[in-house]
Each structure stands twice: as structure tokens, then as C-alpha cells.
N, C-alpha and C. Protein backbone atom coordinates (compact mmCIF):
# COMPACT_ATOMS: atom_id res chain seq x y z
N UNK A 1 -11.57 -23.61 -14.47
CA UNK A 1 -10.51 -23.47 -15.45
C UNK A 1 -9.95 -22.05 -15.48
N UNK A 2 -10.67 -21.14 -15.53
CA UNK A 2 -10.54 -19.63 -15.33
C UNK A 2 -9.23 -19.43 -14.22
N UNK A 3 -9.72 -19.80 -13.30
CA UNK A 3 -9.02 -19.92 -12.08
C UNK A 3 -7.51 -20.59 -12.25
N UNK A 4 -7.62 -21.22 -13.10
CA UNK A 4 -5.97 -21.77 -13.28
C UNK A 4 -5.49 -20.85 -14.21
N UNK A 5 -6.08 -20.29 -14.82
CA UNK A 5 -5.37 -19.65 -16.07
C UNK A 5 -4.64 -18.23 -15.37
N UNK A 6 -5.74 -18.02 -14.43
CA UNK A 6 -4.86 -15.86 -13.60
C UNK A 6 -3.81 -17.06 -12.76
N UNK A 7 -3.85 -18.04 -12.29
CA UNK A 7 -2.94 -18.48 -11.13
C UNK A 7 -1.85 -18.61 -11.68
N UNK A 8 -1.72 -19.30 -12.66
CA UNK A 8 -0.66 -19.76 -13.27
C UNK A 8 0.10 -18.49 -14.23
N UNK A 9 -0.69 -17.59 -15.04
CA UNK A 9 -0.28 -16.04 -14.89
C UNK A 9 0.17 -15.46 -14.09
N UNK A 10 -0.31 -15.51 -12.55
CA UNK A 10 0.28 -14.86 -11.54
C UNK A 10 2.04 -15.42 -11.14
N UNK A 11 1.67 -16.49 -11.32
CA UNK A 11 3.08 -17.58 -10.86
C UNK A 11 4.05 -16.99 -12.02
N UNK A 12 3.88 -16.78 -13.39
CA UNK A 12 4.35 -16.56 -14.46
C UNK A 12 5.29 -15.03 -14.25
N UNK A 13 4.25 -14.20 -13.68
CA UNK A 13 4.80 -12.46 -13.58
C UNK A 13 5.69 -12.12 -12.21
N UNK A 14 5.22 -13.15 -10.81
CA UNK A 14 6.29 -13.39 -9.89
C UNK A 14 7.72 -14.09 -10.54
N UNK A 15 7.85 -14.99 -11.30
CA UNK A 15 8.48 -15.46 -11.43
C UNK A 15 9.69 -14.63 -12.25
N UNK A 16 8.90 -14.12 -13.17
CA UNK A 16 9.91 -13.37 -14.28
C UNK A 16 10.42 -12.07 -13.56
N UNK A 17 9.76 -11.44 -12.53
CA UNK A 17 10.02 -10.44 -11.75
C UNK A 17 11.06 -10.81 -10.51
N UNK A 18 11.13 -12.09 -10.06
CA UNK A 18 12.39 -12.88 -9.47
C UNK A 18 13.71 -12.97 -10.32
N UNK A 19 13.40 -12.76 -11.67
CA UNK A 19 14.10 -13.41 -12.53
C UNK A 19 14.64 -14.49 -12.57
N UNK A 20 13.34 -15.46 -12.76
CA UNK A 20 14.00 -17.16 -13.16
C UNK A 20 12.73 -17.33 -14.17
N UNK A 21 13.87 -16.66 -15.56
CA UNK A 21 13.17 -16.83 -16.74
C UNK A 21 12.13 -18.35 -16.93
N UNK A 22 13.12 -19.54 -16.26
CA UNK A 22 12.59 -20.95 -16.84
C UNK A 22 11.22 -21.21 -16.06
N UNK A 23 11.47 -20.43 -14.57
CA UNK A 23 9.70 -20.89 -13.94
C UNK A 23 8.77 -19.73 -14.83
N UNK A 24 9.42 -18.50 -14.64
CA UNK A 24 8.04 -18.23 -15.79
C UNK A 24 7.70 -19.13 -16.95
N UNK A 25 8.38 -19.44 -18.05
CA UNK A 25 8.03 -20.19 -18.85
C UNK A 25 7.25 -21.40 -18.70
N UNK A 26 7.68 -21.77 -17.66
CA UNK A 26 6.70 -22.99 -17.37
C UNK A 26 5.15 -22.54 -16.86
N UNK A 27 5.55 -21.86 -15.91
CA UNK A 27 3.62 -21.32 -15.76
C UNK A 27 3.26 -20.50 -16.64
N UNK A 28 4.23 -19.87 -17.69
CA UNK A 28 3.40 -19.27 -18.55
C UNK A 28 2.34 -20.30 -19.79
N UNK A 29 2.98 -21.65 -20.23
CA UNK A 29 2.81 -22.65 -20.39
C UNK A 29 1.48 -23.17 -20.22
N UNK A 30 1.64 -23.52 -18.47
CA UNK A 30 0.73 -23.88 -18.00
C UNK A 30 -0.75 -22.87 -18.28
N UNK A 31 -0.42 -21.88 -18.11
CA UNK A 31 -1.84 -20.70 -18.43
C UNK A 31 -2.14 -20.90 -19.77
N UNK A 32 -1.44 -21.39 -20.08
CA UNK A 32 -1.98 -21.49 -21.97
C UNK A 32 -2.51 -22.70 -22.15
N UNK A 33 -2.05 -24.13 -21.13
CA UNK A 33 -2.82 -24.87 -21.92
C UNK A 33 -4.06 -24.99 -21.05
N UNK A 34 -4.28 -23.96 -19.59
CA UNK A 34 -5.49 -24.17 -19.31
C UNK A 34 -6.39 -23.23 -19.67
N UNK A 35 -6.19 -22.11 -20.29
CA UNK A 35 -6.68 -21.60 -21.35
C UNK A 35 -7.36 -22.32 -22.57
N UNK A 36 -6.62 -23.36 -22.55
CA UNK A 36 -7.00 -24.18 -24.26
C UNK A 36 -8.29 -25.17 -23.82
N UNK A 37 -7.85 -25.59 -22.40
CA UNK A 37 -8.95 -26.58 -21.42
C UNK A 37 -10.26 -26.00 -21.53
N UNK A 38 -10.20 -24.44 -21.00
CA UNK A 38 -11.10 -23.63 -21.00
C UNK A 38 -12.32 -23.59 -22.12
N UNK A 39 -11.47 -23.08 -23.31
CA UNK A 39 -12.31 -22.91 -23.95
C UNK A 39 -13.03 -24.25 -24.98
N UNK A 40 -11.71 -25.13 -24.62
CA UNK A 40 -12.91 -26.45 -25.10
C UNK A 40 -13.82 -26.79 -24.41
N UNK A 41 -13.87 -26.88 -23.01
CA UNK A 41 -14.58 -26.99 -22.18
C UNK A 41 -15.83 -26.04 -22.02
N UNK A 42 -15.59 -25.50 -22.42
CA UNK A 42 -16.86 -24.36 -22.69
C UNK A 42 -17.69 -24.00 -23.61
N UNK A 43 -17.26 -25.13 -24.94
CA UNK A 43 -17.42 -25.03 -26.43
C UNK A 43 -18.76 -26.39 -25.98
N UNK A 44 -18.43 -27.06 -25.11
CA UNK A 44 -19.27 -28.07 -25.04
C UNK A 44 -20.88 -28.17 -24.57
N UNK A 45 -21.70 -29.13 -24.85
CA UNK A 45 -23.24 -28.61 -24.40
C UNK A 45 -23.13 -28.62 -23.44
N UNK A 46 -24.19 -27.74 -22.92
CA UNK A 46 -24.33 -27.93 -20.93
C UNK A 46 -26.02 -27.79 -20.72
N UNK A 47 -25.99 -28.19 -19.81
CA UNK A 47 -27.59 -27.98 -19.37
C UNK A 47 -28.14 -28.44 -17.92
N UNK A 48 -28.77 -28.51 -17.52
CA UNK A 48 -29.01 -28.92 -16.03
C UNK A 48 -29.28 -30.24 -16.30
N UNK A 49 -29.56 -30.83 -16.68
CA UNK A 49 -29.78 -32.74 -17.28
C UNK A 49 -28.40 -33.11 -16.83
N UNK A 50 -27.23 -32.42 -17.20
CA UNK A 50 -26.27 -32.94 -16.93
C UNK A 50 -25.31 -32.30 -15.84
N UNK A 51 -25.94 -31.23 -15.03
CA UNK A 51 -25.51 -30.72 -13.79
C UNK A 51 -24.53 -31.89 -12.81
N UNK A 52 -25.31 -32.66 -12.47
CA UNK A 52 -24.59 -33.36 -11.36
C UNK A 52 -23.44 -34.35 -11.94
N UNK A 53 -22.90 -34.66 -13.48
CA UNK A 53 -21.92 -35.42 -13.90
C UNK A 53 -20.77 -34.05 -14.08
N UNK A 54 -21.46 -33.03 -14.59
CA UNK A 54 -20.84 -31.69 -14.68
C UNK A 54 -20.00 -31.29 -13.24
N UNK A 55 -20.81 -31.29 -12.28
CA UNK A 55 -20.42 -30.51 -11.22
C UNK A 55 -19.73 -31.76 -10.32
N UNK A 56 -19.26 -33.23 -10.78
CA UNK A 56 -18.95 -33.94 -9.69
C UNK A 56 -17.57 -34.29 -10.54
N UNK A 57 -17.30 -33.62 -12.05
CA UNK A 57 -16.25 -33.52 -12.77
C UNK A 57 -15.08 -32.54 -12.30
N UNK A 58 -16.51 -31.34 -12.09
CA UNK A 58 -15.25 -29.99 -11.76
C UNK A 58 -14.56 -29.95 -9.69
N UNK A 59 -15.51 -30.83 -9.18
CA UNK A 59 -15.19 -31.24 -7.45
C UNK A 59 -13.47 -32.03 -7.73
N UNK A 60 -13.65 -32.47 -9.24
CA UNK A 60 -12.73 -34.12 -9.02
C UNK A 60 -11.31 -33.23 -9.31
N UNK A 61 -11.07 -31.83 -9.73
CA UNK A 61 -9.58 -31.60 -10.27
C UNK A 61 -9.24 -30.87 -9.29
């Protein structure tokens, strides 16, 4: 999730530095709601019991 959030930042600061206000907005967007992914996703229990439903979740996006 981390990983989408600088990408889509990055896409955000190329973009506005091209000047095409509307693609920044959109990946700026996008960084926010995987930001929001993030930290729900991280709010949640974890433990090695559930490693392999965990780790065959984060293979699947």
C-alpha cells in the first residue's frame, strides 16, 4: 500500500510540473485513497496464523 501512495505522489508532482493540473488531481486522489487503504489495513490484526491468507491477498493486487 505504501508503495502506491509515493507512486501515485510521484505521478501527482510530474504531472503538476507538466502542467496538467487535472492528472495531478487525479493521482493526487489516488495517493489519498491509498493512503486511507493503508492505514485501515494496518489498523487490522495480523499474526503469522494468518500469514499465508495475508500474503496470498497482497500477491493478488
Amino acid at each position: 500500500m505504501f508503495g502506491d501512495v509515493v507512486r501515485n505522489q510521484t505521478a501527482s508532482m510530474a504531472a503538476e510540473l507538466s502542467g496538467s493540473a487535472n492528472e495531478a488531481e487525479t493521482a493526487n486522489s489516488e495517493a489519498e485513497k491509498a493512503g486511507k487503504k493503508a492505514v485501515t489495513d494496518a489498523a487490522k490484526a495480523g499474526g503469522l496464523n494468518a500469514y499465508n491468507e495475508t500474503a496470498s491477498k497482497a500477491s493478488a493486487r
